[in-house]
PDB file of N, CA and C in Angstrom:
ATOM      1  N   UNK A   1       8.130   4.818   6.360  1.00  0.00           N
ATOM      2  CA  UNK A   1       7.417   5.903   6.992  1.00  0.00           C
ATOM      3  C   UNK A   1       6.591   5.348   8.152  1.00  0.00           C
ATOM      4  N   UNK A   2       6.805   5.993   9.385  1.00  0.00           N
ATOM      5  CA  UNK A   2       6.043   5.490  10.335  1.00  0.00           C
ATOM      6  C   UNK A   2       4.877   6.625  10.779  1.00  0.00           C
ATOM      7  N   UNK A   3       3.717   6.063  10.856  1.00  0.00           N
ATOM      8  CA  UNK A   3       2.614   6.688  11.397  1.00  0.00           C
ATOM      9  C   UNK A   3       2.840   7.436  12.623  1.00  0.00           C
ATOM     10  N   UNK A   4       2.196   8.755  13.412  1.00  0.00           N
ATOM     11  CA  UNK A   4       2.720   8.970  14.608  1.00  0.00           C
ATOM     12  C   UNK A   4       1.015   8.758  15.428  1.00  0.00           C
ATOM     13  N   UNK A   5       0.266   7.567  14.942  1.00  0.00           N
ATOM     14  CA  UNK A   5      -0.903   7.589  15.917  1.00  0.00           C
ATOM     15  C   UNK A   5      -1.130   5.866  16.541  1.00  0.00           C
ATOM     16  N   UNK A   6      -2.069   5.951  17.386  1.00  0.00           N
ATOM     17  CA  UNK A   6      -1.591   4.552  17.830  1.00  0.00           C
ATOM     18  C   UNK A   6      -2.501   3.516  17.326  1.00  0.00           C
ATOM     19  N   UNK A   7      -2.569   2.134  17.462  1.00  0.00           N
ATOM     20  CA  UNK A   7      -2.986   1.106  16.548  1.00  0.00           C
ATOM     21  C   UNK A   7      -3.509   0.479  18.100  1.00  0.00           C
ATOM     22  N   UNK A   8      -4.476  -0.466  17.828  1.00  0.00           N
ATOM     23  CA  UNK A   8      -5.456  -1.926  18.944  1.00  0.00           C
ATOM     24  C   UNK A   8      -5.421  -2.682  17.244  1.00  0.00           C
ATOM     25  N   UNK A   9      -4.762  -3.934  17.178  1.00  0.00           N
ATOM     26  CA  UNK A   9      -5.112  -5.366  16.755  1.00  0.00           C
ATOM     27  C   UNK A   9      -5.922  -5.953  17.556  1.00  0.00           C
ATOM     28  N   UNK A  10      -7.200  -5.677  16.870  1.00  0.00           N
ATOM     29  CA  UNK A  10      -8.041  -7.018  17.425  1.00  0.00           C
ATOM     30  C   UNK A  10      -8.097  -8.646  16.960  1.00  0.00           C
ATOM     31  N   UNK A  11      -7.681  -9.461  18.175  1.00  0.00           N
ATOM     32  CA  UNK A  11      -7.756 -10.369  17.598  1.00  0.00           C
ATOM     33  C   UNK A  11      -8.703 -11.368  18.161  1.00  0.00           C
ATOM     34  N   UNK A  12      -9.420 -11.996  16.968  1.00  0.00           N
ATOM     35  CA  UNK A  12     -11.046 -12.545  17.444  1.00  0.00           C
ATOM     36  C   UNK A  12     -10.577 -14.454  16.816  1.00  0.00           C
ATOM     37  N   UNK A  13     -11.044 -15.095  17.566  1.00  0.00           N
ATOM     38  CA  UNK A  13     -10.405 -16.624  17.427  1.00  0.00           C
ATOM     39  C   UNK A  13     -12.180 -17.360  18.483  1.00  0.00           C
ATOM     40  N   UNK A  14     -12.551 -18.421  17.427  1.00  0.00           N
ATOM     41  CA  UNK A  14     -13.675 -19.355  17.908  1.00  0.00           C
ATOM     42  C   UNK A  14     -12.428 -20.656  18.677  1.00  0.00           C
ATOM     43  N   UNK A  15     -12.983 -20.674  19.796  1.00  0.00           N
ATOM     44  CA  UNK A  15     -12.579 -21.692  20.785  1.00  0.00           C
ATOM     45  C   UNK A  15     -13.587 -22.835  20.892  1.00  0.00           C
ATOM     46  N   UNK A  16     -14.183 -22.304  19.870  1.00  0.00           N
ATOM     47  CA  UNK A  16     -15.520 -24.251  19.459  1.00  0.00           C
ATOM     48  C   UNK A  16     -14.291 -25.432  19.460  1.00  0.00           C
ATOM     49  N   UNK A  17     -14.613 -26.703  19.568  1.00  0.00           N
ATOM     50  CA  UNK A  17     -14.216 -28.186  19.507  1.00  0.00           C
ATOM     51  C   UNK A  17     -13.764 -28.028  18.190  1.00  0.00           C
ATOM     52  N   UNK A  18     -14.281 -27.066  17.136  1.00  0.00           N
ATOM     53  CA  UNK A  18     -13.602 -27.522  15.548  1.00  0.00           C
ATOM     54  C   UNK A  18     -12.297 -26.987  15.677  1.00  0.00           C
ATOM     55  N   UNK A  19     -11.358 -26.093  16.540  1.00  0.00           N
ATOM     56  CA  UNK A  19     -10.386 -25.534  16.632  1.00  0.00           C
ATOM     57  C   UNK A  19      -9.927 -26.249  16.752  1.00  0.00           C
ATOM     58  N   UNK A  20      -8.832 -27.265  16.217  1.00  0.00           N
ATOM     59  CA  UNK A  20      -7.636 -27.898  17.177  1.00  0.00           C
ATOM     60  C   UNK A  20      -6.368 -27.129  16.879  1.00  0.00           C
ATOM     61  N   UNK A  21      -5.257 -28.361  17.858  1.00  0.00           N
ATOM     62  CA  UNK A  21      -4.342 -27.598  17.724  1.00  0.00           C
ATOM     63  C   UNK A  21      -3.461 -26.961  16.601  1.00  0.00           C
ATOM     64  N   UNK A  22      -3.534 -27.772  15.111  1.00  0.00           N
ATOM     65  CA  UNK A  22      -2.713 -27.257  13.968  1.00  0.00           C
ATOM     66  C   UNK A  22      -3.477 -25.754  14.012  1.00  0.00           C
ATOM     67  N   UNK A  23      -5.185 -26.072  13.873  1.00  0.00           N
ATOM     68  CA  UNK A  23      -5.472 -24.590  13.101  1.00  0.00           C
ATOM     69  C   UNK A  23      -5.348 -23.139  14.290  1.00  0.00           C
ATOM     70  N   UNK A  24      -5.231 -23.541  15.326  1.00  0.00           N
ATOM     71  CA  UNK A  24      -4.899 -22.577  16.716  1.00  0.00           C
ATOM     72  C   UNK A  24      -3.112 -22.401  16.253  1.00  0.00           C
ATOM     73  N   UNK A  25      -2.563 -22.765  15.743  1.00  0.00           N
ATOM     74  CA  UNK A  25      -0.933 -22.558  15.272  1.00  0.00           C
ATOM     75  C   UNK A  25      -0.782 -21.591  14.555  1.00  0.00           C
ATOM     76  N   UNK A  26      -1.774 -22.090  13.448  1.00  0.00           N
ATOM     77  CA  UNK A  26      -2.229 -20.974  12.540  1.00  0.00           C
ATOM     78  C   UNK A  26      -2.288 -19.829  12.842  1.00  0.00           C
ATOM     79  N   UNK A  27      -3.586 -19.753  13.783  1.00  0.00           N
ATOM     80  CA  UNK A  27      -3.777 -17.991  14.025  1.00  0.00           C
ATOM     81  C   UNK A  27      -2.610 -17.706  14.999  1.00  0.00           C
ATOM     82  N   UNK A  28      -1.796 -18.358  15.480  1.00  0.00           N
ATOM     83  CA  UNK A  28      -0.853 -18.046  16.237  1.00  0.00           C
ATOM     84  C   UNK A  28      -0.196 -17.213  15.256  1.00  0.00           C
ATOM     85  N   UNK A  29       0.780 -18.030  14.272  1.00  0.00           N
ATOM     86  CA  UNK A  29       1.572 -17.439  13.390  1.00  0.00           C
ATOM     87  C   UNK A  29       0.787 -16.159  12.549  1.00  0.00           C
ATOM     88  N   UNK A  30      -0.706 -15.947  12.197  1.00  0.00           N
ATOM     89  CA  UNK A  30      -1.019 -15.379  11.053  1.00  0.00           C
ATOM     90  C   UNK A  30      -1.094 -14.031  11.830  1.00  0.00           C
ATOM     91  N   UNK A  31      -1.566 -13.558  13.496  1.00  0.00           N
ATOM     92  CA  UNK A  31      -1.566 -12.928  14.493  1.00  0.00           C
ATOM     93  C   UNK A  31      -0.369 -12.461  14.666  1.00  0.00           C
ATOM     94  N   UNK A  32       0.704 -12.920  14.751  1.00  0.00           N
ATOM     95  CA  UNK A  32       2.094 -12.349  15.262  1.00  0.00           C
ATOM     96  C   UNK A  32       2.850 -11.768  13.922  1.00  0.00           C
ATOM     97  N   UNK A  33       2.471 -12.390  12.763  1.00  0.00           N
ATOM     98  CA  UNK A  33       2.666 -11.323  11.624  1.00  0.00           C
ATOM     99  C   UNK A  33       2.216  -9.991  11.457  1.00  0.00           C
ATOM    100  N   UNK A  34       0.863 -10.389  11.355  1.00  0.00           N
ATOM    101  CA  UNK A  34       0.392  -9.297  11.389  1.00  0.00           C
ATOM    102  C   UNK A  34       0.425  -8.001  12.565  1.00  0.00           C
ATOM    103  N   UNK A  35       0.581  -8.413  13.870  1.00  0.00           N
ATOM    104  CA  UNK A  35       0.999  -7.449  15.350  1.00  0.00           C
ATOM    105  C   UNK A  35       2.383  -6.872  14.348  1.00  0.00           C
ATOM    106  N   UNK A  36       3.392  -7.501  13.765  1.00  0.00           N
ATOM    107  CA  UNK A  36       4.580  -7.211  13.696  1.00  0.00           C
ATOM    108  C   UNK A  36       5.045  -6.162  12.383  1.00  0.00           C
ATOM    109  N   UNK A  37       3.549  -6.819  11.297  1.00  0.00           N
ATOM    110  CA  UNK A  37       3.377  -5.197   9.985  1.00  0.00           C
ATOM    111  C   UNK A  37       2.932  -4.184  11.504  1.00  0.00           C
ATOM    112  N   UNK A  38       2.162  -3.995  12.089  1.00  0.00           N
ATOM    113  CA  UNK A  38       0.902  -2.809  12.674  1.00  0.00           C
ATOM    114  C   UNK A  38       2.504  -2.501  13.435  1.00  0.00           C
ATOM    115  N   UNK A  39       2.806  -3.194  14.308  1.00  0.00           N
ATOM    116  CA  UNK A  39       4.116  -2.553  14.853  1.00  0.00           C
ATOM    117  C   UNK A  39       4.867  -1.525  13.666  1.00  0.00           C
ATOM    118  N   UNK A  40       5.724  -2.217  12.764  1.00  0.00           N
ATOM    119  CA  UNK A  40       6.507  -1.302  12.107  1.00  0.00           C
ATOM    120  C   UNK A  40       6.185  -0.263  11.088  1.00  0.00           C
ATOM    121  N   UNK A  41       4.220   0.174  11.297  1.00  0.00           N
ATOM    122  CA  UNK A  41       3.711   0.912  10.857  1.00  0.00           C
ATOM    123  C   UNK A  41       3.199   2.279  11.705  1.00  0.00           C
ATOM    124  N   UNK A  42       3.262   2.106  13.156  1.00  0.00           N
ATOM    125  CA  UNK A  42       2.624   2.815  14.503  1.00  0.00           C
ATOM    126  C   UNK A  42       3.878   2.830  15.173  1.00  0.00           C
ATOM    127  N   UNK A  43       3.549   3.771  16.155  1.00  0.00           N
ATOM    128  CA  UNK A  43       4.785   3.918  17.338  1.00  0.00           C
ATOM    129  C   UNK A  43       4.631   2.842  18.319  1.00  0.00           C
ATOM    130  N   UNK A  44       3.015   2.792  18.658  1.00  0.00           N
ATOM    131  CA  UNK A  44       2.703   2.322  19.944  1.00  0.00           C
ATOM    132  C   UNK A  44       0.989   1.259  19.363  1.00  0.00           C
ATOM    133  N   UNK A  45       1.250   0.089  19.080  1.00  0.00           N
ATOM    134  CA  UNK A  45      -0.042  -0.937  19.016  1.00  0.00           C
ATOM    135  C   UNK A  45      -0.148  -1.658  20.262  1.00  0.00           C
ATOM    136  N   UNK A  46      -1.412  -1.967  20.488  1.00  0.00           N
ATOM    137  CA  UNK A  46      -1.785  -3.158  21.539  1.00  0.00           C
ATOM    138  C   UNK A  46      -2.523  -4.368  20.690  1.00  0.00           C
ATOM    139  N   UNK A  47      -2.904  -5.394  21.786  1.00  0.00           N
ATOM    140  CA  UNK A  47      -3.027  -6.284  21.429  1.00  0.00           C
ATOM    141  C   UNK A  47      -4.242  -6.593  22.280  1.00  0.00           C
ATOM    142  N   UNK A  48      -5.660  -7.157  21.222  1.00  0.00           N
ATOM    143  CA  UNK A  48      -6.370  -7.217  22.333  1.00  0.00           C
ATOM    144  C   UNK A  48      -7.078  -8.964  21.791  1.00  0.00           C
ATOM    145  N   UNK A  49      -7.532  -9.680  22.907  1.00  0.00           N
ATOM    146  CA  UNK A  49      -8.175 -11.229  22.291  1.00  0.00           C
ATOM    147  C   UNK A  49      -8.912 -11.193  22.884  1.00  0.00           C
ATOM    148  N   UNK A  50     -10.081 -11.801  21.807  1.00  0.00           N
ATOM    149  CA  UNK A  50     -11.210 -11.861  22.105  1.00  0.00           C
ATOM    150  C   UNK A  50     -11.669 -13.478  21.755  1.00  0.00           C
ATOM    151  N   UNK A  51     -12.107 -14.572  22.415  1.00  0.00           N
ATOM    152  CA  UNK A  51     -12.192 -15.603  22.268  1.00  0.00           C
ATOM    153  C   UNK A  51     -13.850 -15.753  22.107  1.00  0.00           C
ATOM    154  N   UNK A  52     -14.850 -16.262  21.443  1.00  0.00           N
ATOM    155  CA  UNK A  52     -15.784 -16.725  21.189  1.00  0.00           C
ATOM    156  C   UNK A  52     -16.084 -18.362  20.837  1.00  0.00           C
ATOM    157  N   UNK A  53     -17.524 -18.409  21.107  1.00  0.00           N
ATOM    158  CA  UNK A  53     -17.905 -19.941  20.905  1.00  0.00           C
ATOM    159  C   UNK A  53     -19.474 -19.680  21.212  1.00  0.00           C
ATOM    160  N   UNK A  54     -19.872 -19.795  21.775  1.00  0.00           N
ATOM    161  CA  UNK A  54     -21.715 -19.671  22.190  1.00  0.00           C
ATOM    162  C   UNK A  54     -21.852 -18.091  22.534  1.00  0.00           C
ATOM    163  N   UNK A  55     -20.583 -17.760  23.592  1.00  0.00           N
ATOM    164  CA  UNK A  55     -20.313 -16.216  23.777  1.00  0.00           C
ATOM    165  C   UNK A  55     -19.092 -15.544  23.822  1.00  0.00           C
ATOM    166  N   UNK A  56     -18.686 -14.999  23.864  1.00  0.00           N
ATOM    167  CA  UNK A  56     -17.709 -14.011  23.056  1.00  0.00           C
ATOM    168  C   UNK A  56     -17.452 -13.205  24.858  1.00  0.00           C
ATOM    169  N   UNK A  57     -15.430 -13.285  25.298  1.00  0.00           N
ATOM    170  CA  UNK A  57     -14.803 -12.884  26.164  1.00  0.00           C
ATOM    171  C   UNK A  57     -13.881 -12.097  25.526  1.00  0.00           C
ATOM    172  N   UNK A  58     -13.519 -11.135  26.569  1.00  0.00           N
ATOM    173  CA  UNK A  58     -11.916 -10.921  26.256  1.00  0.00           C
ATOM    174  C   UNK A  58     -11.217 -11.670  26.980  1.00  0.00           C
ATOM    175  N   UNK A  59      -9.504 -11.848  26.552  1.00  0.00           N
ATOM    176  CA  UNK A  59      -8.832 -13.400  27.539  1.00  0.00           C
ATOM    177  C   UNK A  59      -7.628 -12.539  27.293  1.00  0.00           C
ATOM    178  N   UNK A  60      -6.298 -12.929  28.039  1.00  0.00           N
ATOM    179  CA  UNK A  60      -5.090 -12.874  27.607  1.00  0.00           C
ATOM    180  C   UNK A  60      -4.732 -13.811  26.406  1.00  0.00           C
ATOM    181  N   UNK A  61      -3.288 -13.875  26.410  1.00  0.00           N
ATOM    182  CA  UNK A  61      -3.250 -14.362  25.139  1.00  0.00           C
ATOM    183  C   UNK A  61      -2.520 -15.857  25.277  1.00  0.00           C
ATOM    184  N   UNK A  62      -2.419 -16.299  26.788  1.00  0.00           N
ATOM    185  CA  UNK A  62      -2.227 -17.539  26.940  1.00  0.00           C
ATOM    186  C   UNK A  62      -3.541 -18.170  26.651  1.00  0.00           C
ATOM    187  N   UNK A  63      -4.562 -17.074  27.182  1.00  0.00           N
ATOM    188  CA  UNK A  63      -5.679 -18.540  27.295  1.00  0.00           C
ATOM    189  C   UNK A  63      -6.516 -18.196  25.861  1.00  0.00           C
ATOM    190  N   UNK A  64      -6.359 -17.272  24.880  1.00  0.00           N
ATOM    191  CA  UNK A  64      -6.485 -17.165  23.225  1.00  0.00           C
ATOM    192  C   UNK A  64      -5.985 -18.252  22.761  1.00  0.00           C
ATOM    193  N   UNK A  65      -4.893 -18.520  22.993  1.00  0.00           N
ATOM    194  CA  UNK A  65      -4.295 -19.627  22.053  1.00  0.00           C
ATOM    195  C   UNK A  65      -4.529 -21.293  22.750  1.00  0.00           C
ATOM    196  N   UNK A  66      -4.843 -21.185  24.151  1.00  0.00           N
ATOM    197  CA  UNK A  66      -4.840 -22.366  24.896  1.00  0.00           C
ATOM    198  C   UNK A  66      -6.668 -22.856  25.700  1.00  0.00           C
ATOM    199  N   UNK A  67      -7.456 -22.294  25.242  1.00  0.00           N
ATOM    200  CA  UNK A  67      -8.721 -22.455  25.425  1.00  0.00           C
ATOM    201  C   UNK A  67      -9.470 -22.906  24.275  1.00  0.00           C
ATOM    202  N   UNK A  68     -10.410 -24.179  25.236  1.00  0.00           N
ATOM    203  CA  UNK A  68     -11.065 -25.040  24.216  1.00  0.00           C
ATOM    204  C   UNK A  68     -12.329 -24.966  25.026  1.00  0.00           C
ATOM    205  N   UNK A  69     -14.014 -24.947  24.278  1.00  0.00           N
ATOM    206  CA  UNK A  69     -14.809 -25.100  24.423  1.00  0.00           C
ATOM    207  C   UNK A  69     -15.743 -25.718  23.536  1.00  0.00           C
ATOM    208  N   UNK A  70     -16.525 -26.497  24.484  1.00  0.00           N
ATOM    209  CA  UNK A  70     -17.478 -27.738  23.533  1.00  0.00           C
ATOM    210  C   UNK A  70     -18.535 -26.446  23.324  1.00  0.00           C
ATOM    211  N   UNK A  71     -19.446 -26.612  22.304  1.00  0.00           N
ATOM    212  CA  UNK A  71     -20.867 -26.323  22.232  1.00  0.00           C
ATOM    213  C   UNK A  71     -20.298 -25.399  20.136  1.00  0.00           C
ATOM    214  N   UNK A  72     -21.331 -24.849  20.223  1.00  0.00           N
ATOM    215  CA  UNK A  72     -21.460 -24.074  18.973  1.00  0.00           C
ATOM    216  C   UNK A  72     -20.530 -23.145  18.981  1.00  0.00           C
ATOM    217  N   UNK A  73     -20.856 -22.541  17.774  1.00  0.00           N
ATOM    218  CA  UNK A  73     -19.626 -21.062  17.639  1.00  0.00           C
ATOM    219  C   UNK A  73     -20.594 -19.811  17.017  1.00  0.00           C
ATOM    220  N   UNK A  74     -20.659 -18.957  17.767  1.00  0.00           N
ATOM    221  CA  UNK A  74     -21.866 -17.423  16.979  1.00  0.00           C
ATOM    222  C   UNK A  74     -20.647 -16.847  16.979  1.00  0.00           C
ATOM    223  N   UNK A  75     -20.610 -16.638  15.811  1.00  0.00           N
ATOM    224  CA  UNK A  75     -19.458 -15.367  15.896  1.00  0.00           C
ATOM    225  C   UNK A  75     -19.797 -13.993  16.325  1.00  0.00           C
ATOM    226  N   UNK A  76     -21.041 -13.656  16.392  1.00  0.00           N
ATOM    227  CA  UNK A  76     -21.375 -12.442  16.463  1.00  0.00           C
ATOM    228  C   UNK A  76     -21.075 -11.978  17.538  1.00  0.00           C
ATOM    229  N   UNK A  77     -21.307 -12.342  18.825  1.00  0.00           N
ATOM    230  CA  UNK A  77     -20.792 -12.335  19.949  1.00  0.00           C
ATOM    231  C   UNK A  77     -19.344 -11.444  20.320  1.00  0.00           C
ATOM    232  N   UNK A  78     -18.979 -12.128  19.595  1.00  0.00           N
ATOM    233  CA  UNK A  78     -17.457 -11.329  19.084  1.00  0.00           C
ATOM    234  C   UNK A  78     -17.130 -10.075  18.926  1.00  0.00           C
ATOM    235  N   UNK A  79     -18.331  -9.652  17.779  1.00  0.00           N
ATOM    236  CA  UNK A  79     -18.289  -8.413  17.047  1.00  0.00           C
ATOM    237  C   UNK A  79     -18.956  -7.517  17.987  1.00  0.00           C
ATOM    238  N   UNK A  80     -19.852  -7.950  19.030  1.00  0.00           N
ATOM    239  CA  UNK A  80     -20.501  -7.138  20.473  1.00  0.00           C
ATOM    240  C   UNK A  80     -19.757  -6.149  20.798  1.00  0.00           C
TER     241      UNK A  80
END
């Protein structure tokens, strides 16, 4: 049964120094699962990234998965 309303996956990822690359793989894979349930549940989902660390952007999703920043991580920022 497919829903007929539309879906936003937010996806929120800390770009602190503790990210490396295995656990950035991770949300790669755990992200594209999940886009791919919300897909075959909605007609029409987007995709939105939001990268945090001291402060909290929206980015595409090259620089979600490919952005690194030194300093702390507030997540809250995020949730802004």
């Amino acid at each position: 049964m497919r829903l007929v309303s539309n879906a936003v996956l937010v996806c929120m990822m800390d770009v602190s120094g503790s990210m490396d690359d295995s656990k950035k793989f991770l949300a790669r894979v755990f992200f594209w699962l999940l886009y791919r349930f919300v897909q075959s549940k909605y007609e029409h989902a987007d995709l939105v990234f939001i990268t945090h660390h001291a402060t909290a952007r929206e980015v595409n999703e090259d620089e979600f998965f490919h952005t690194r920043e030194s300093g702390g991580t507030v997540v809250s920022s995020a949730y802004e």
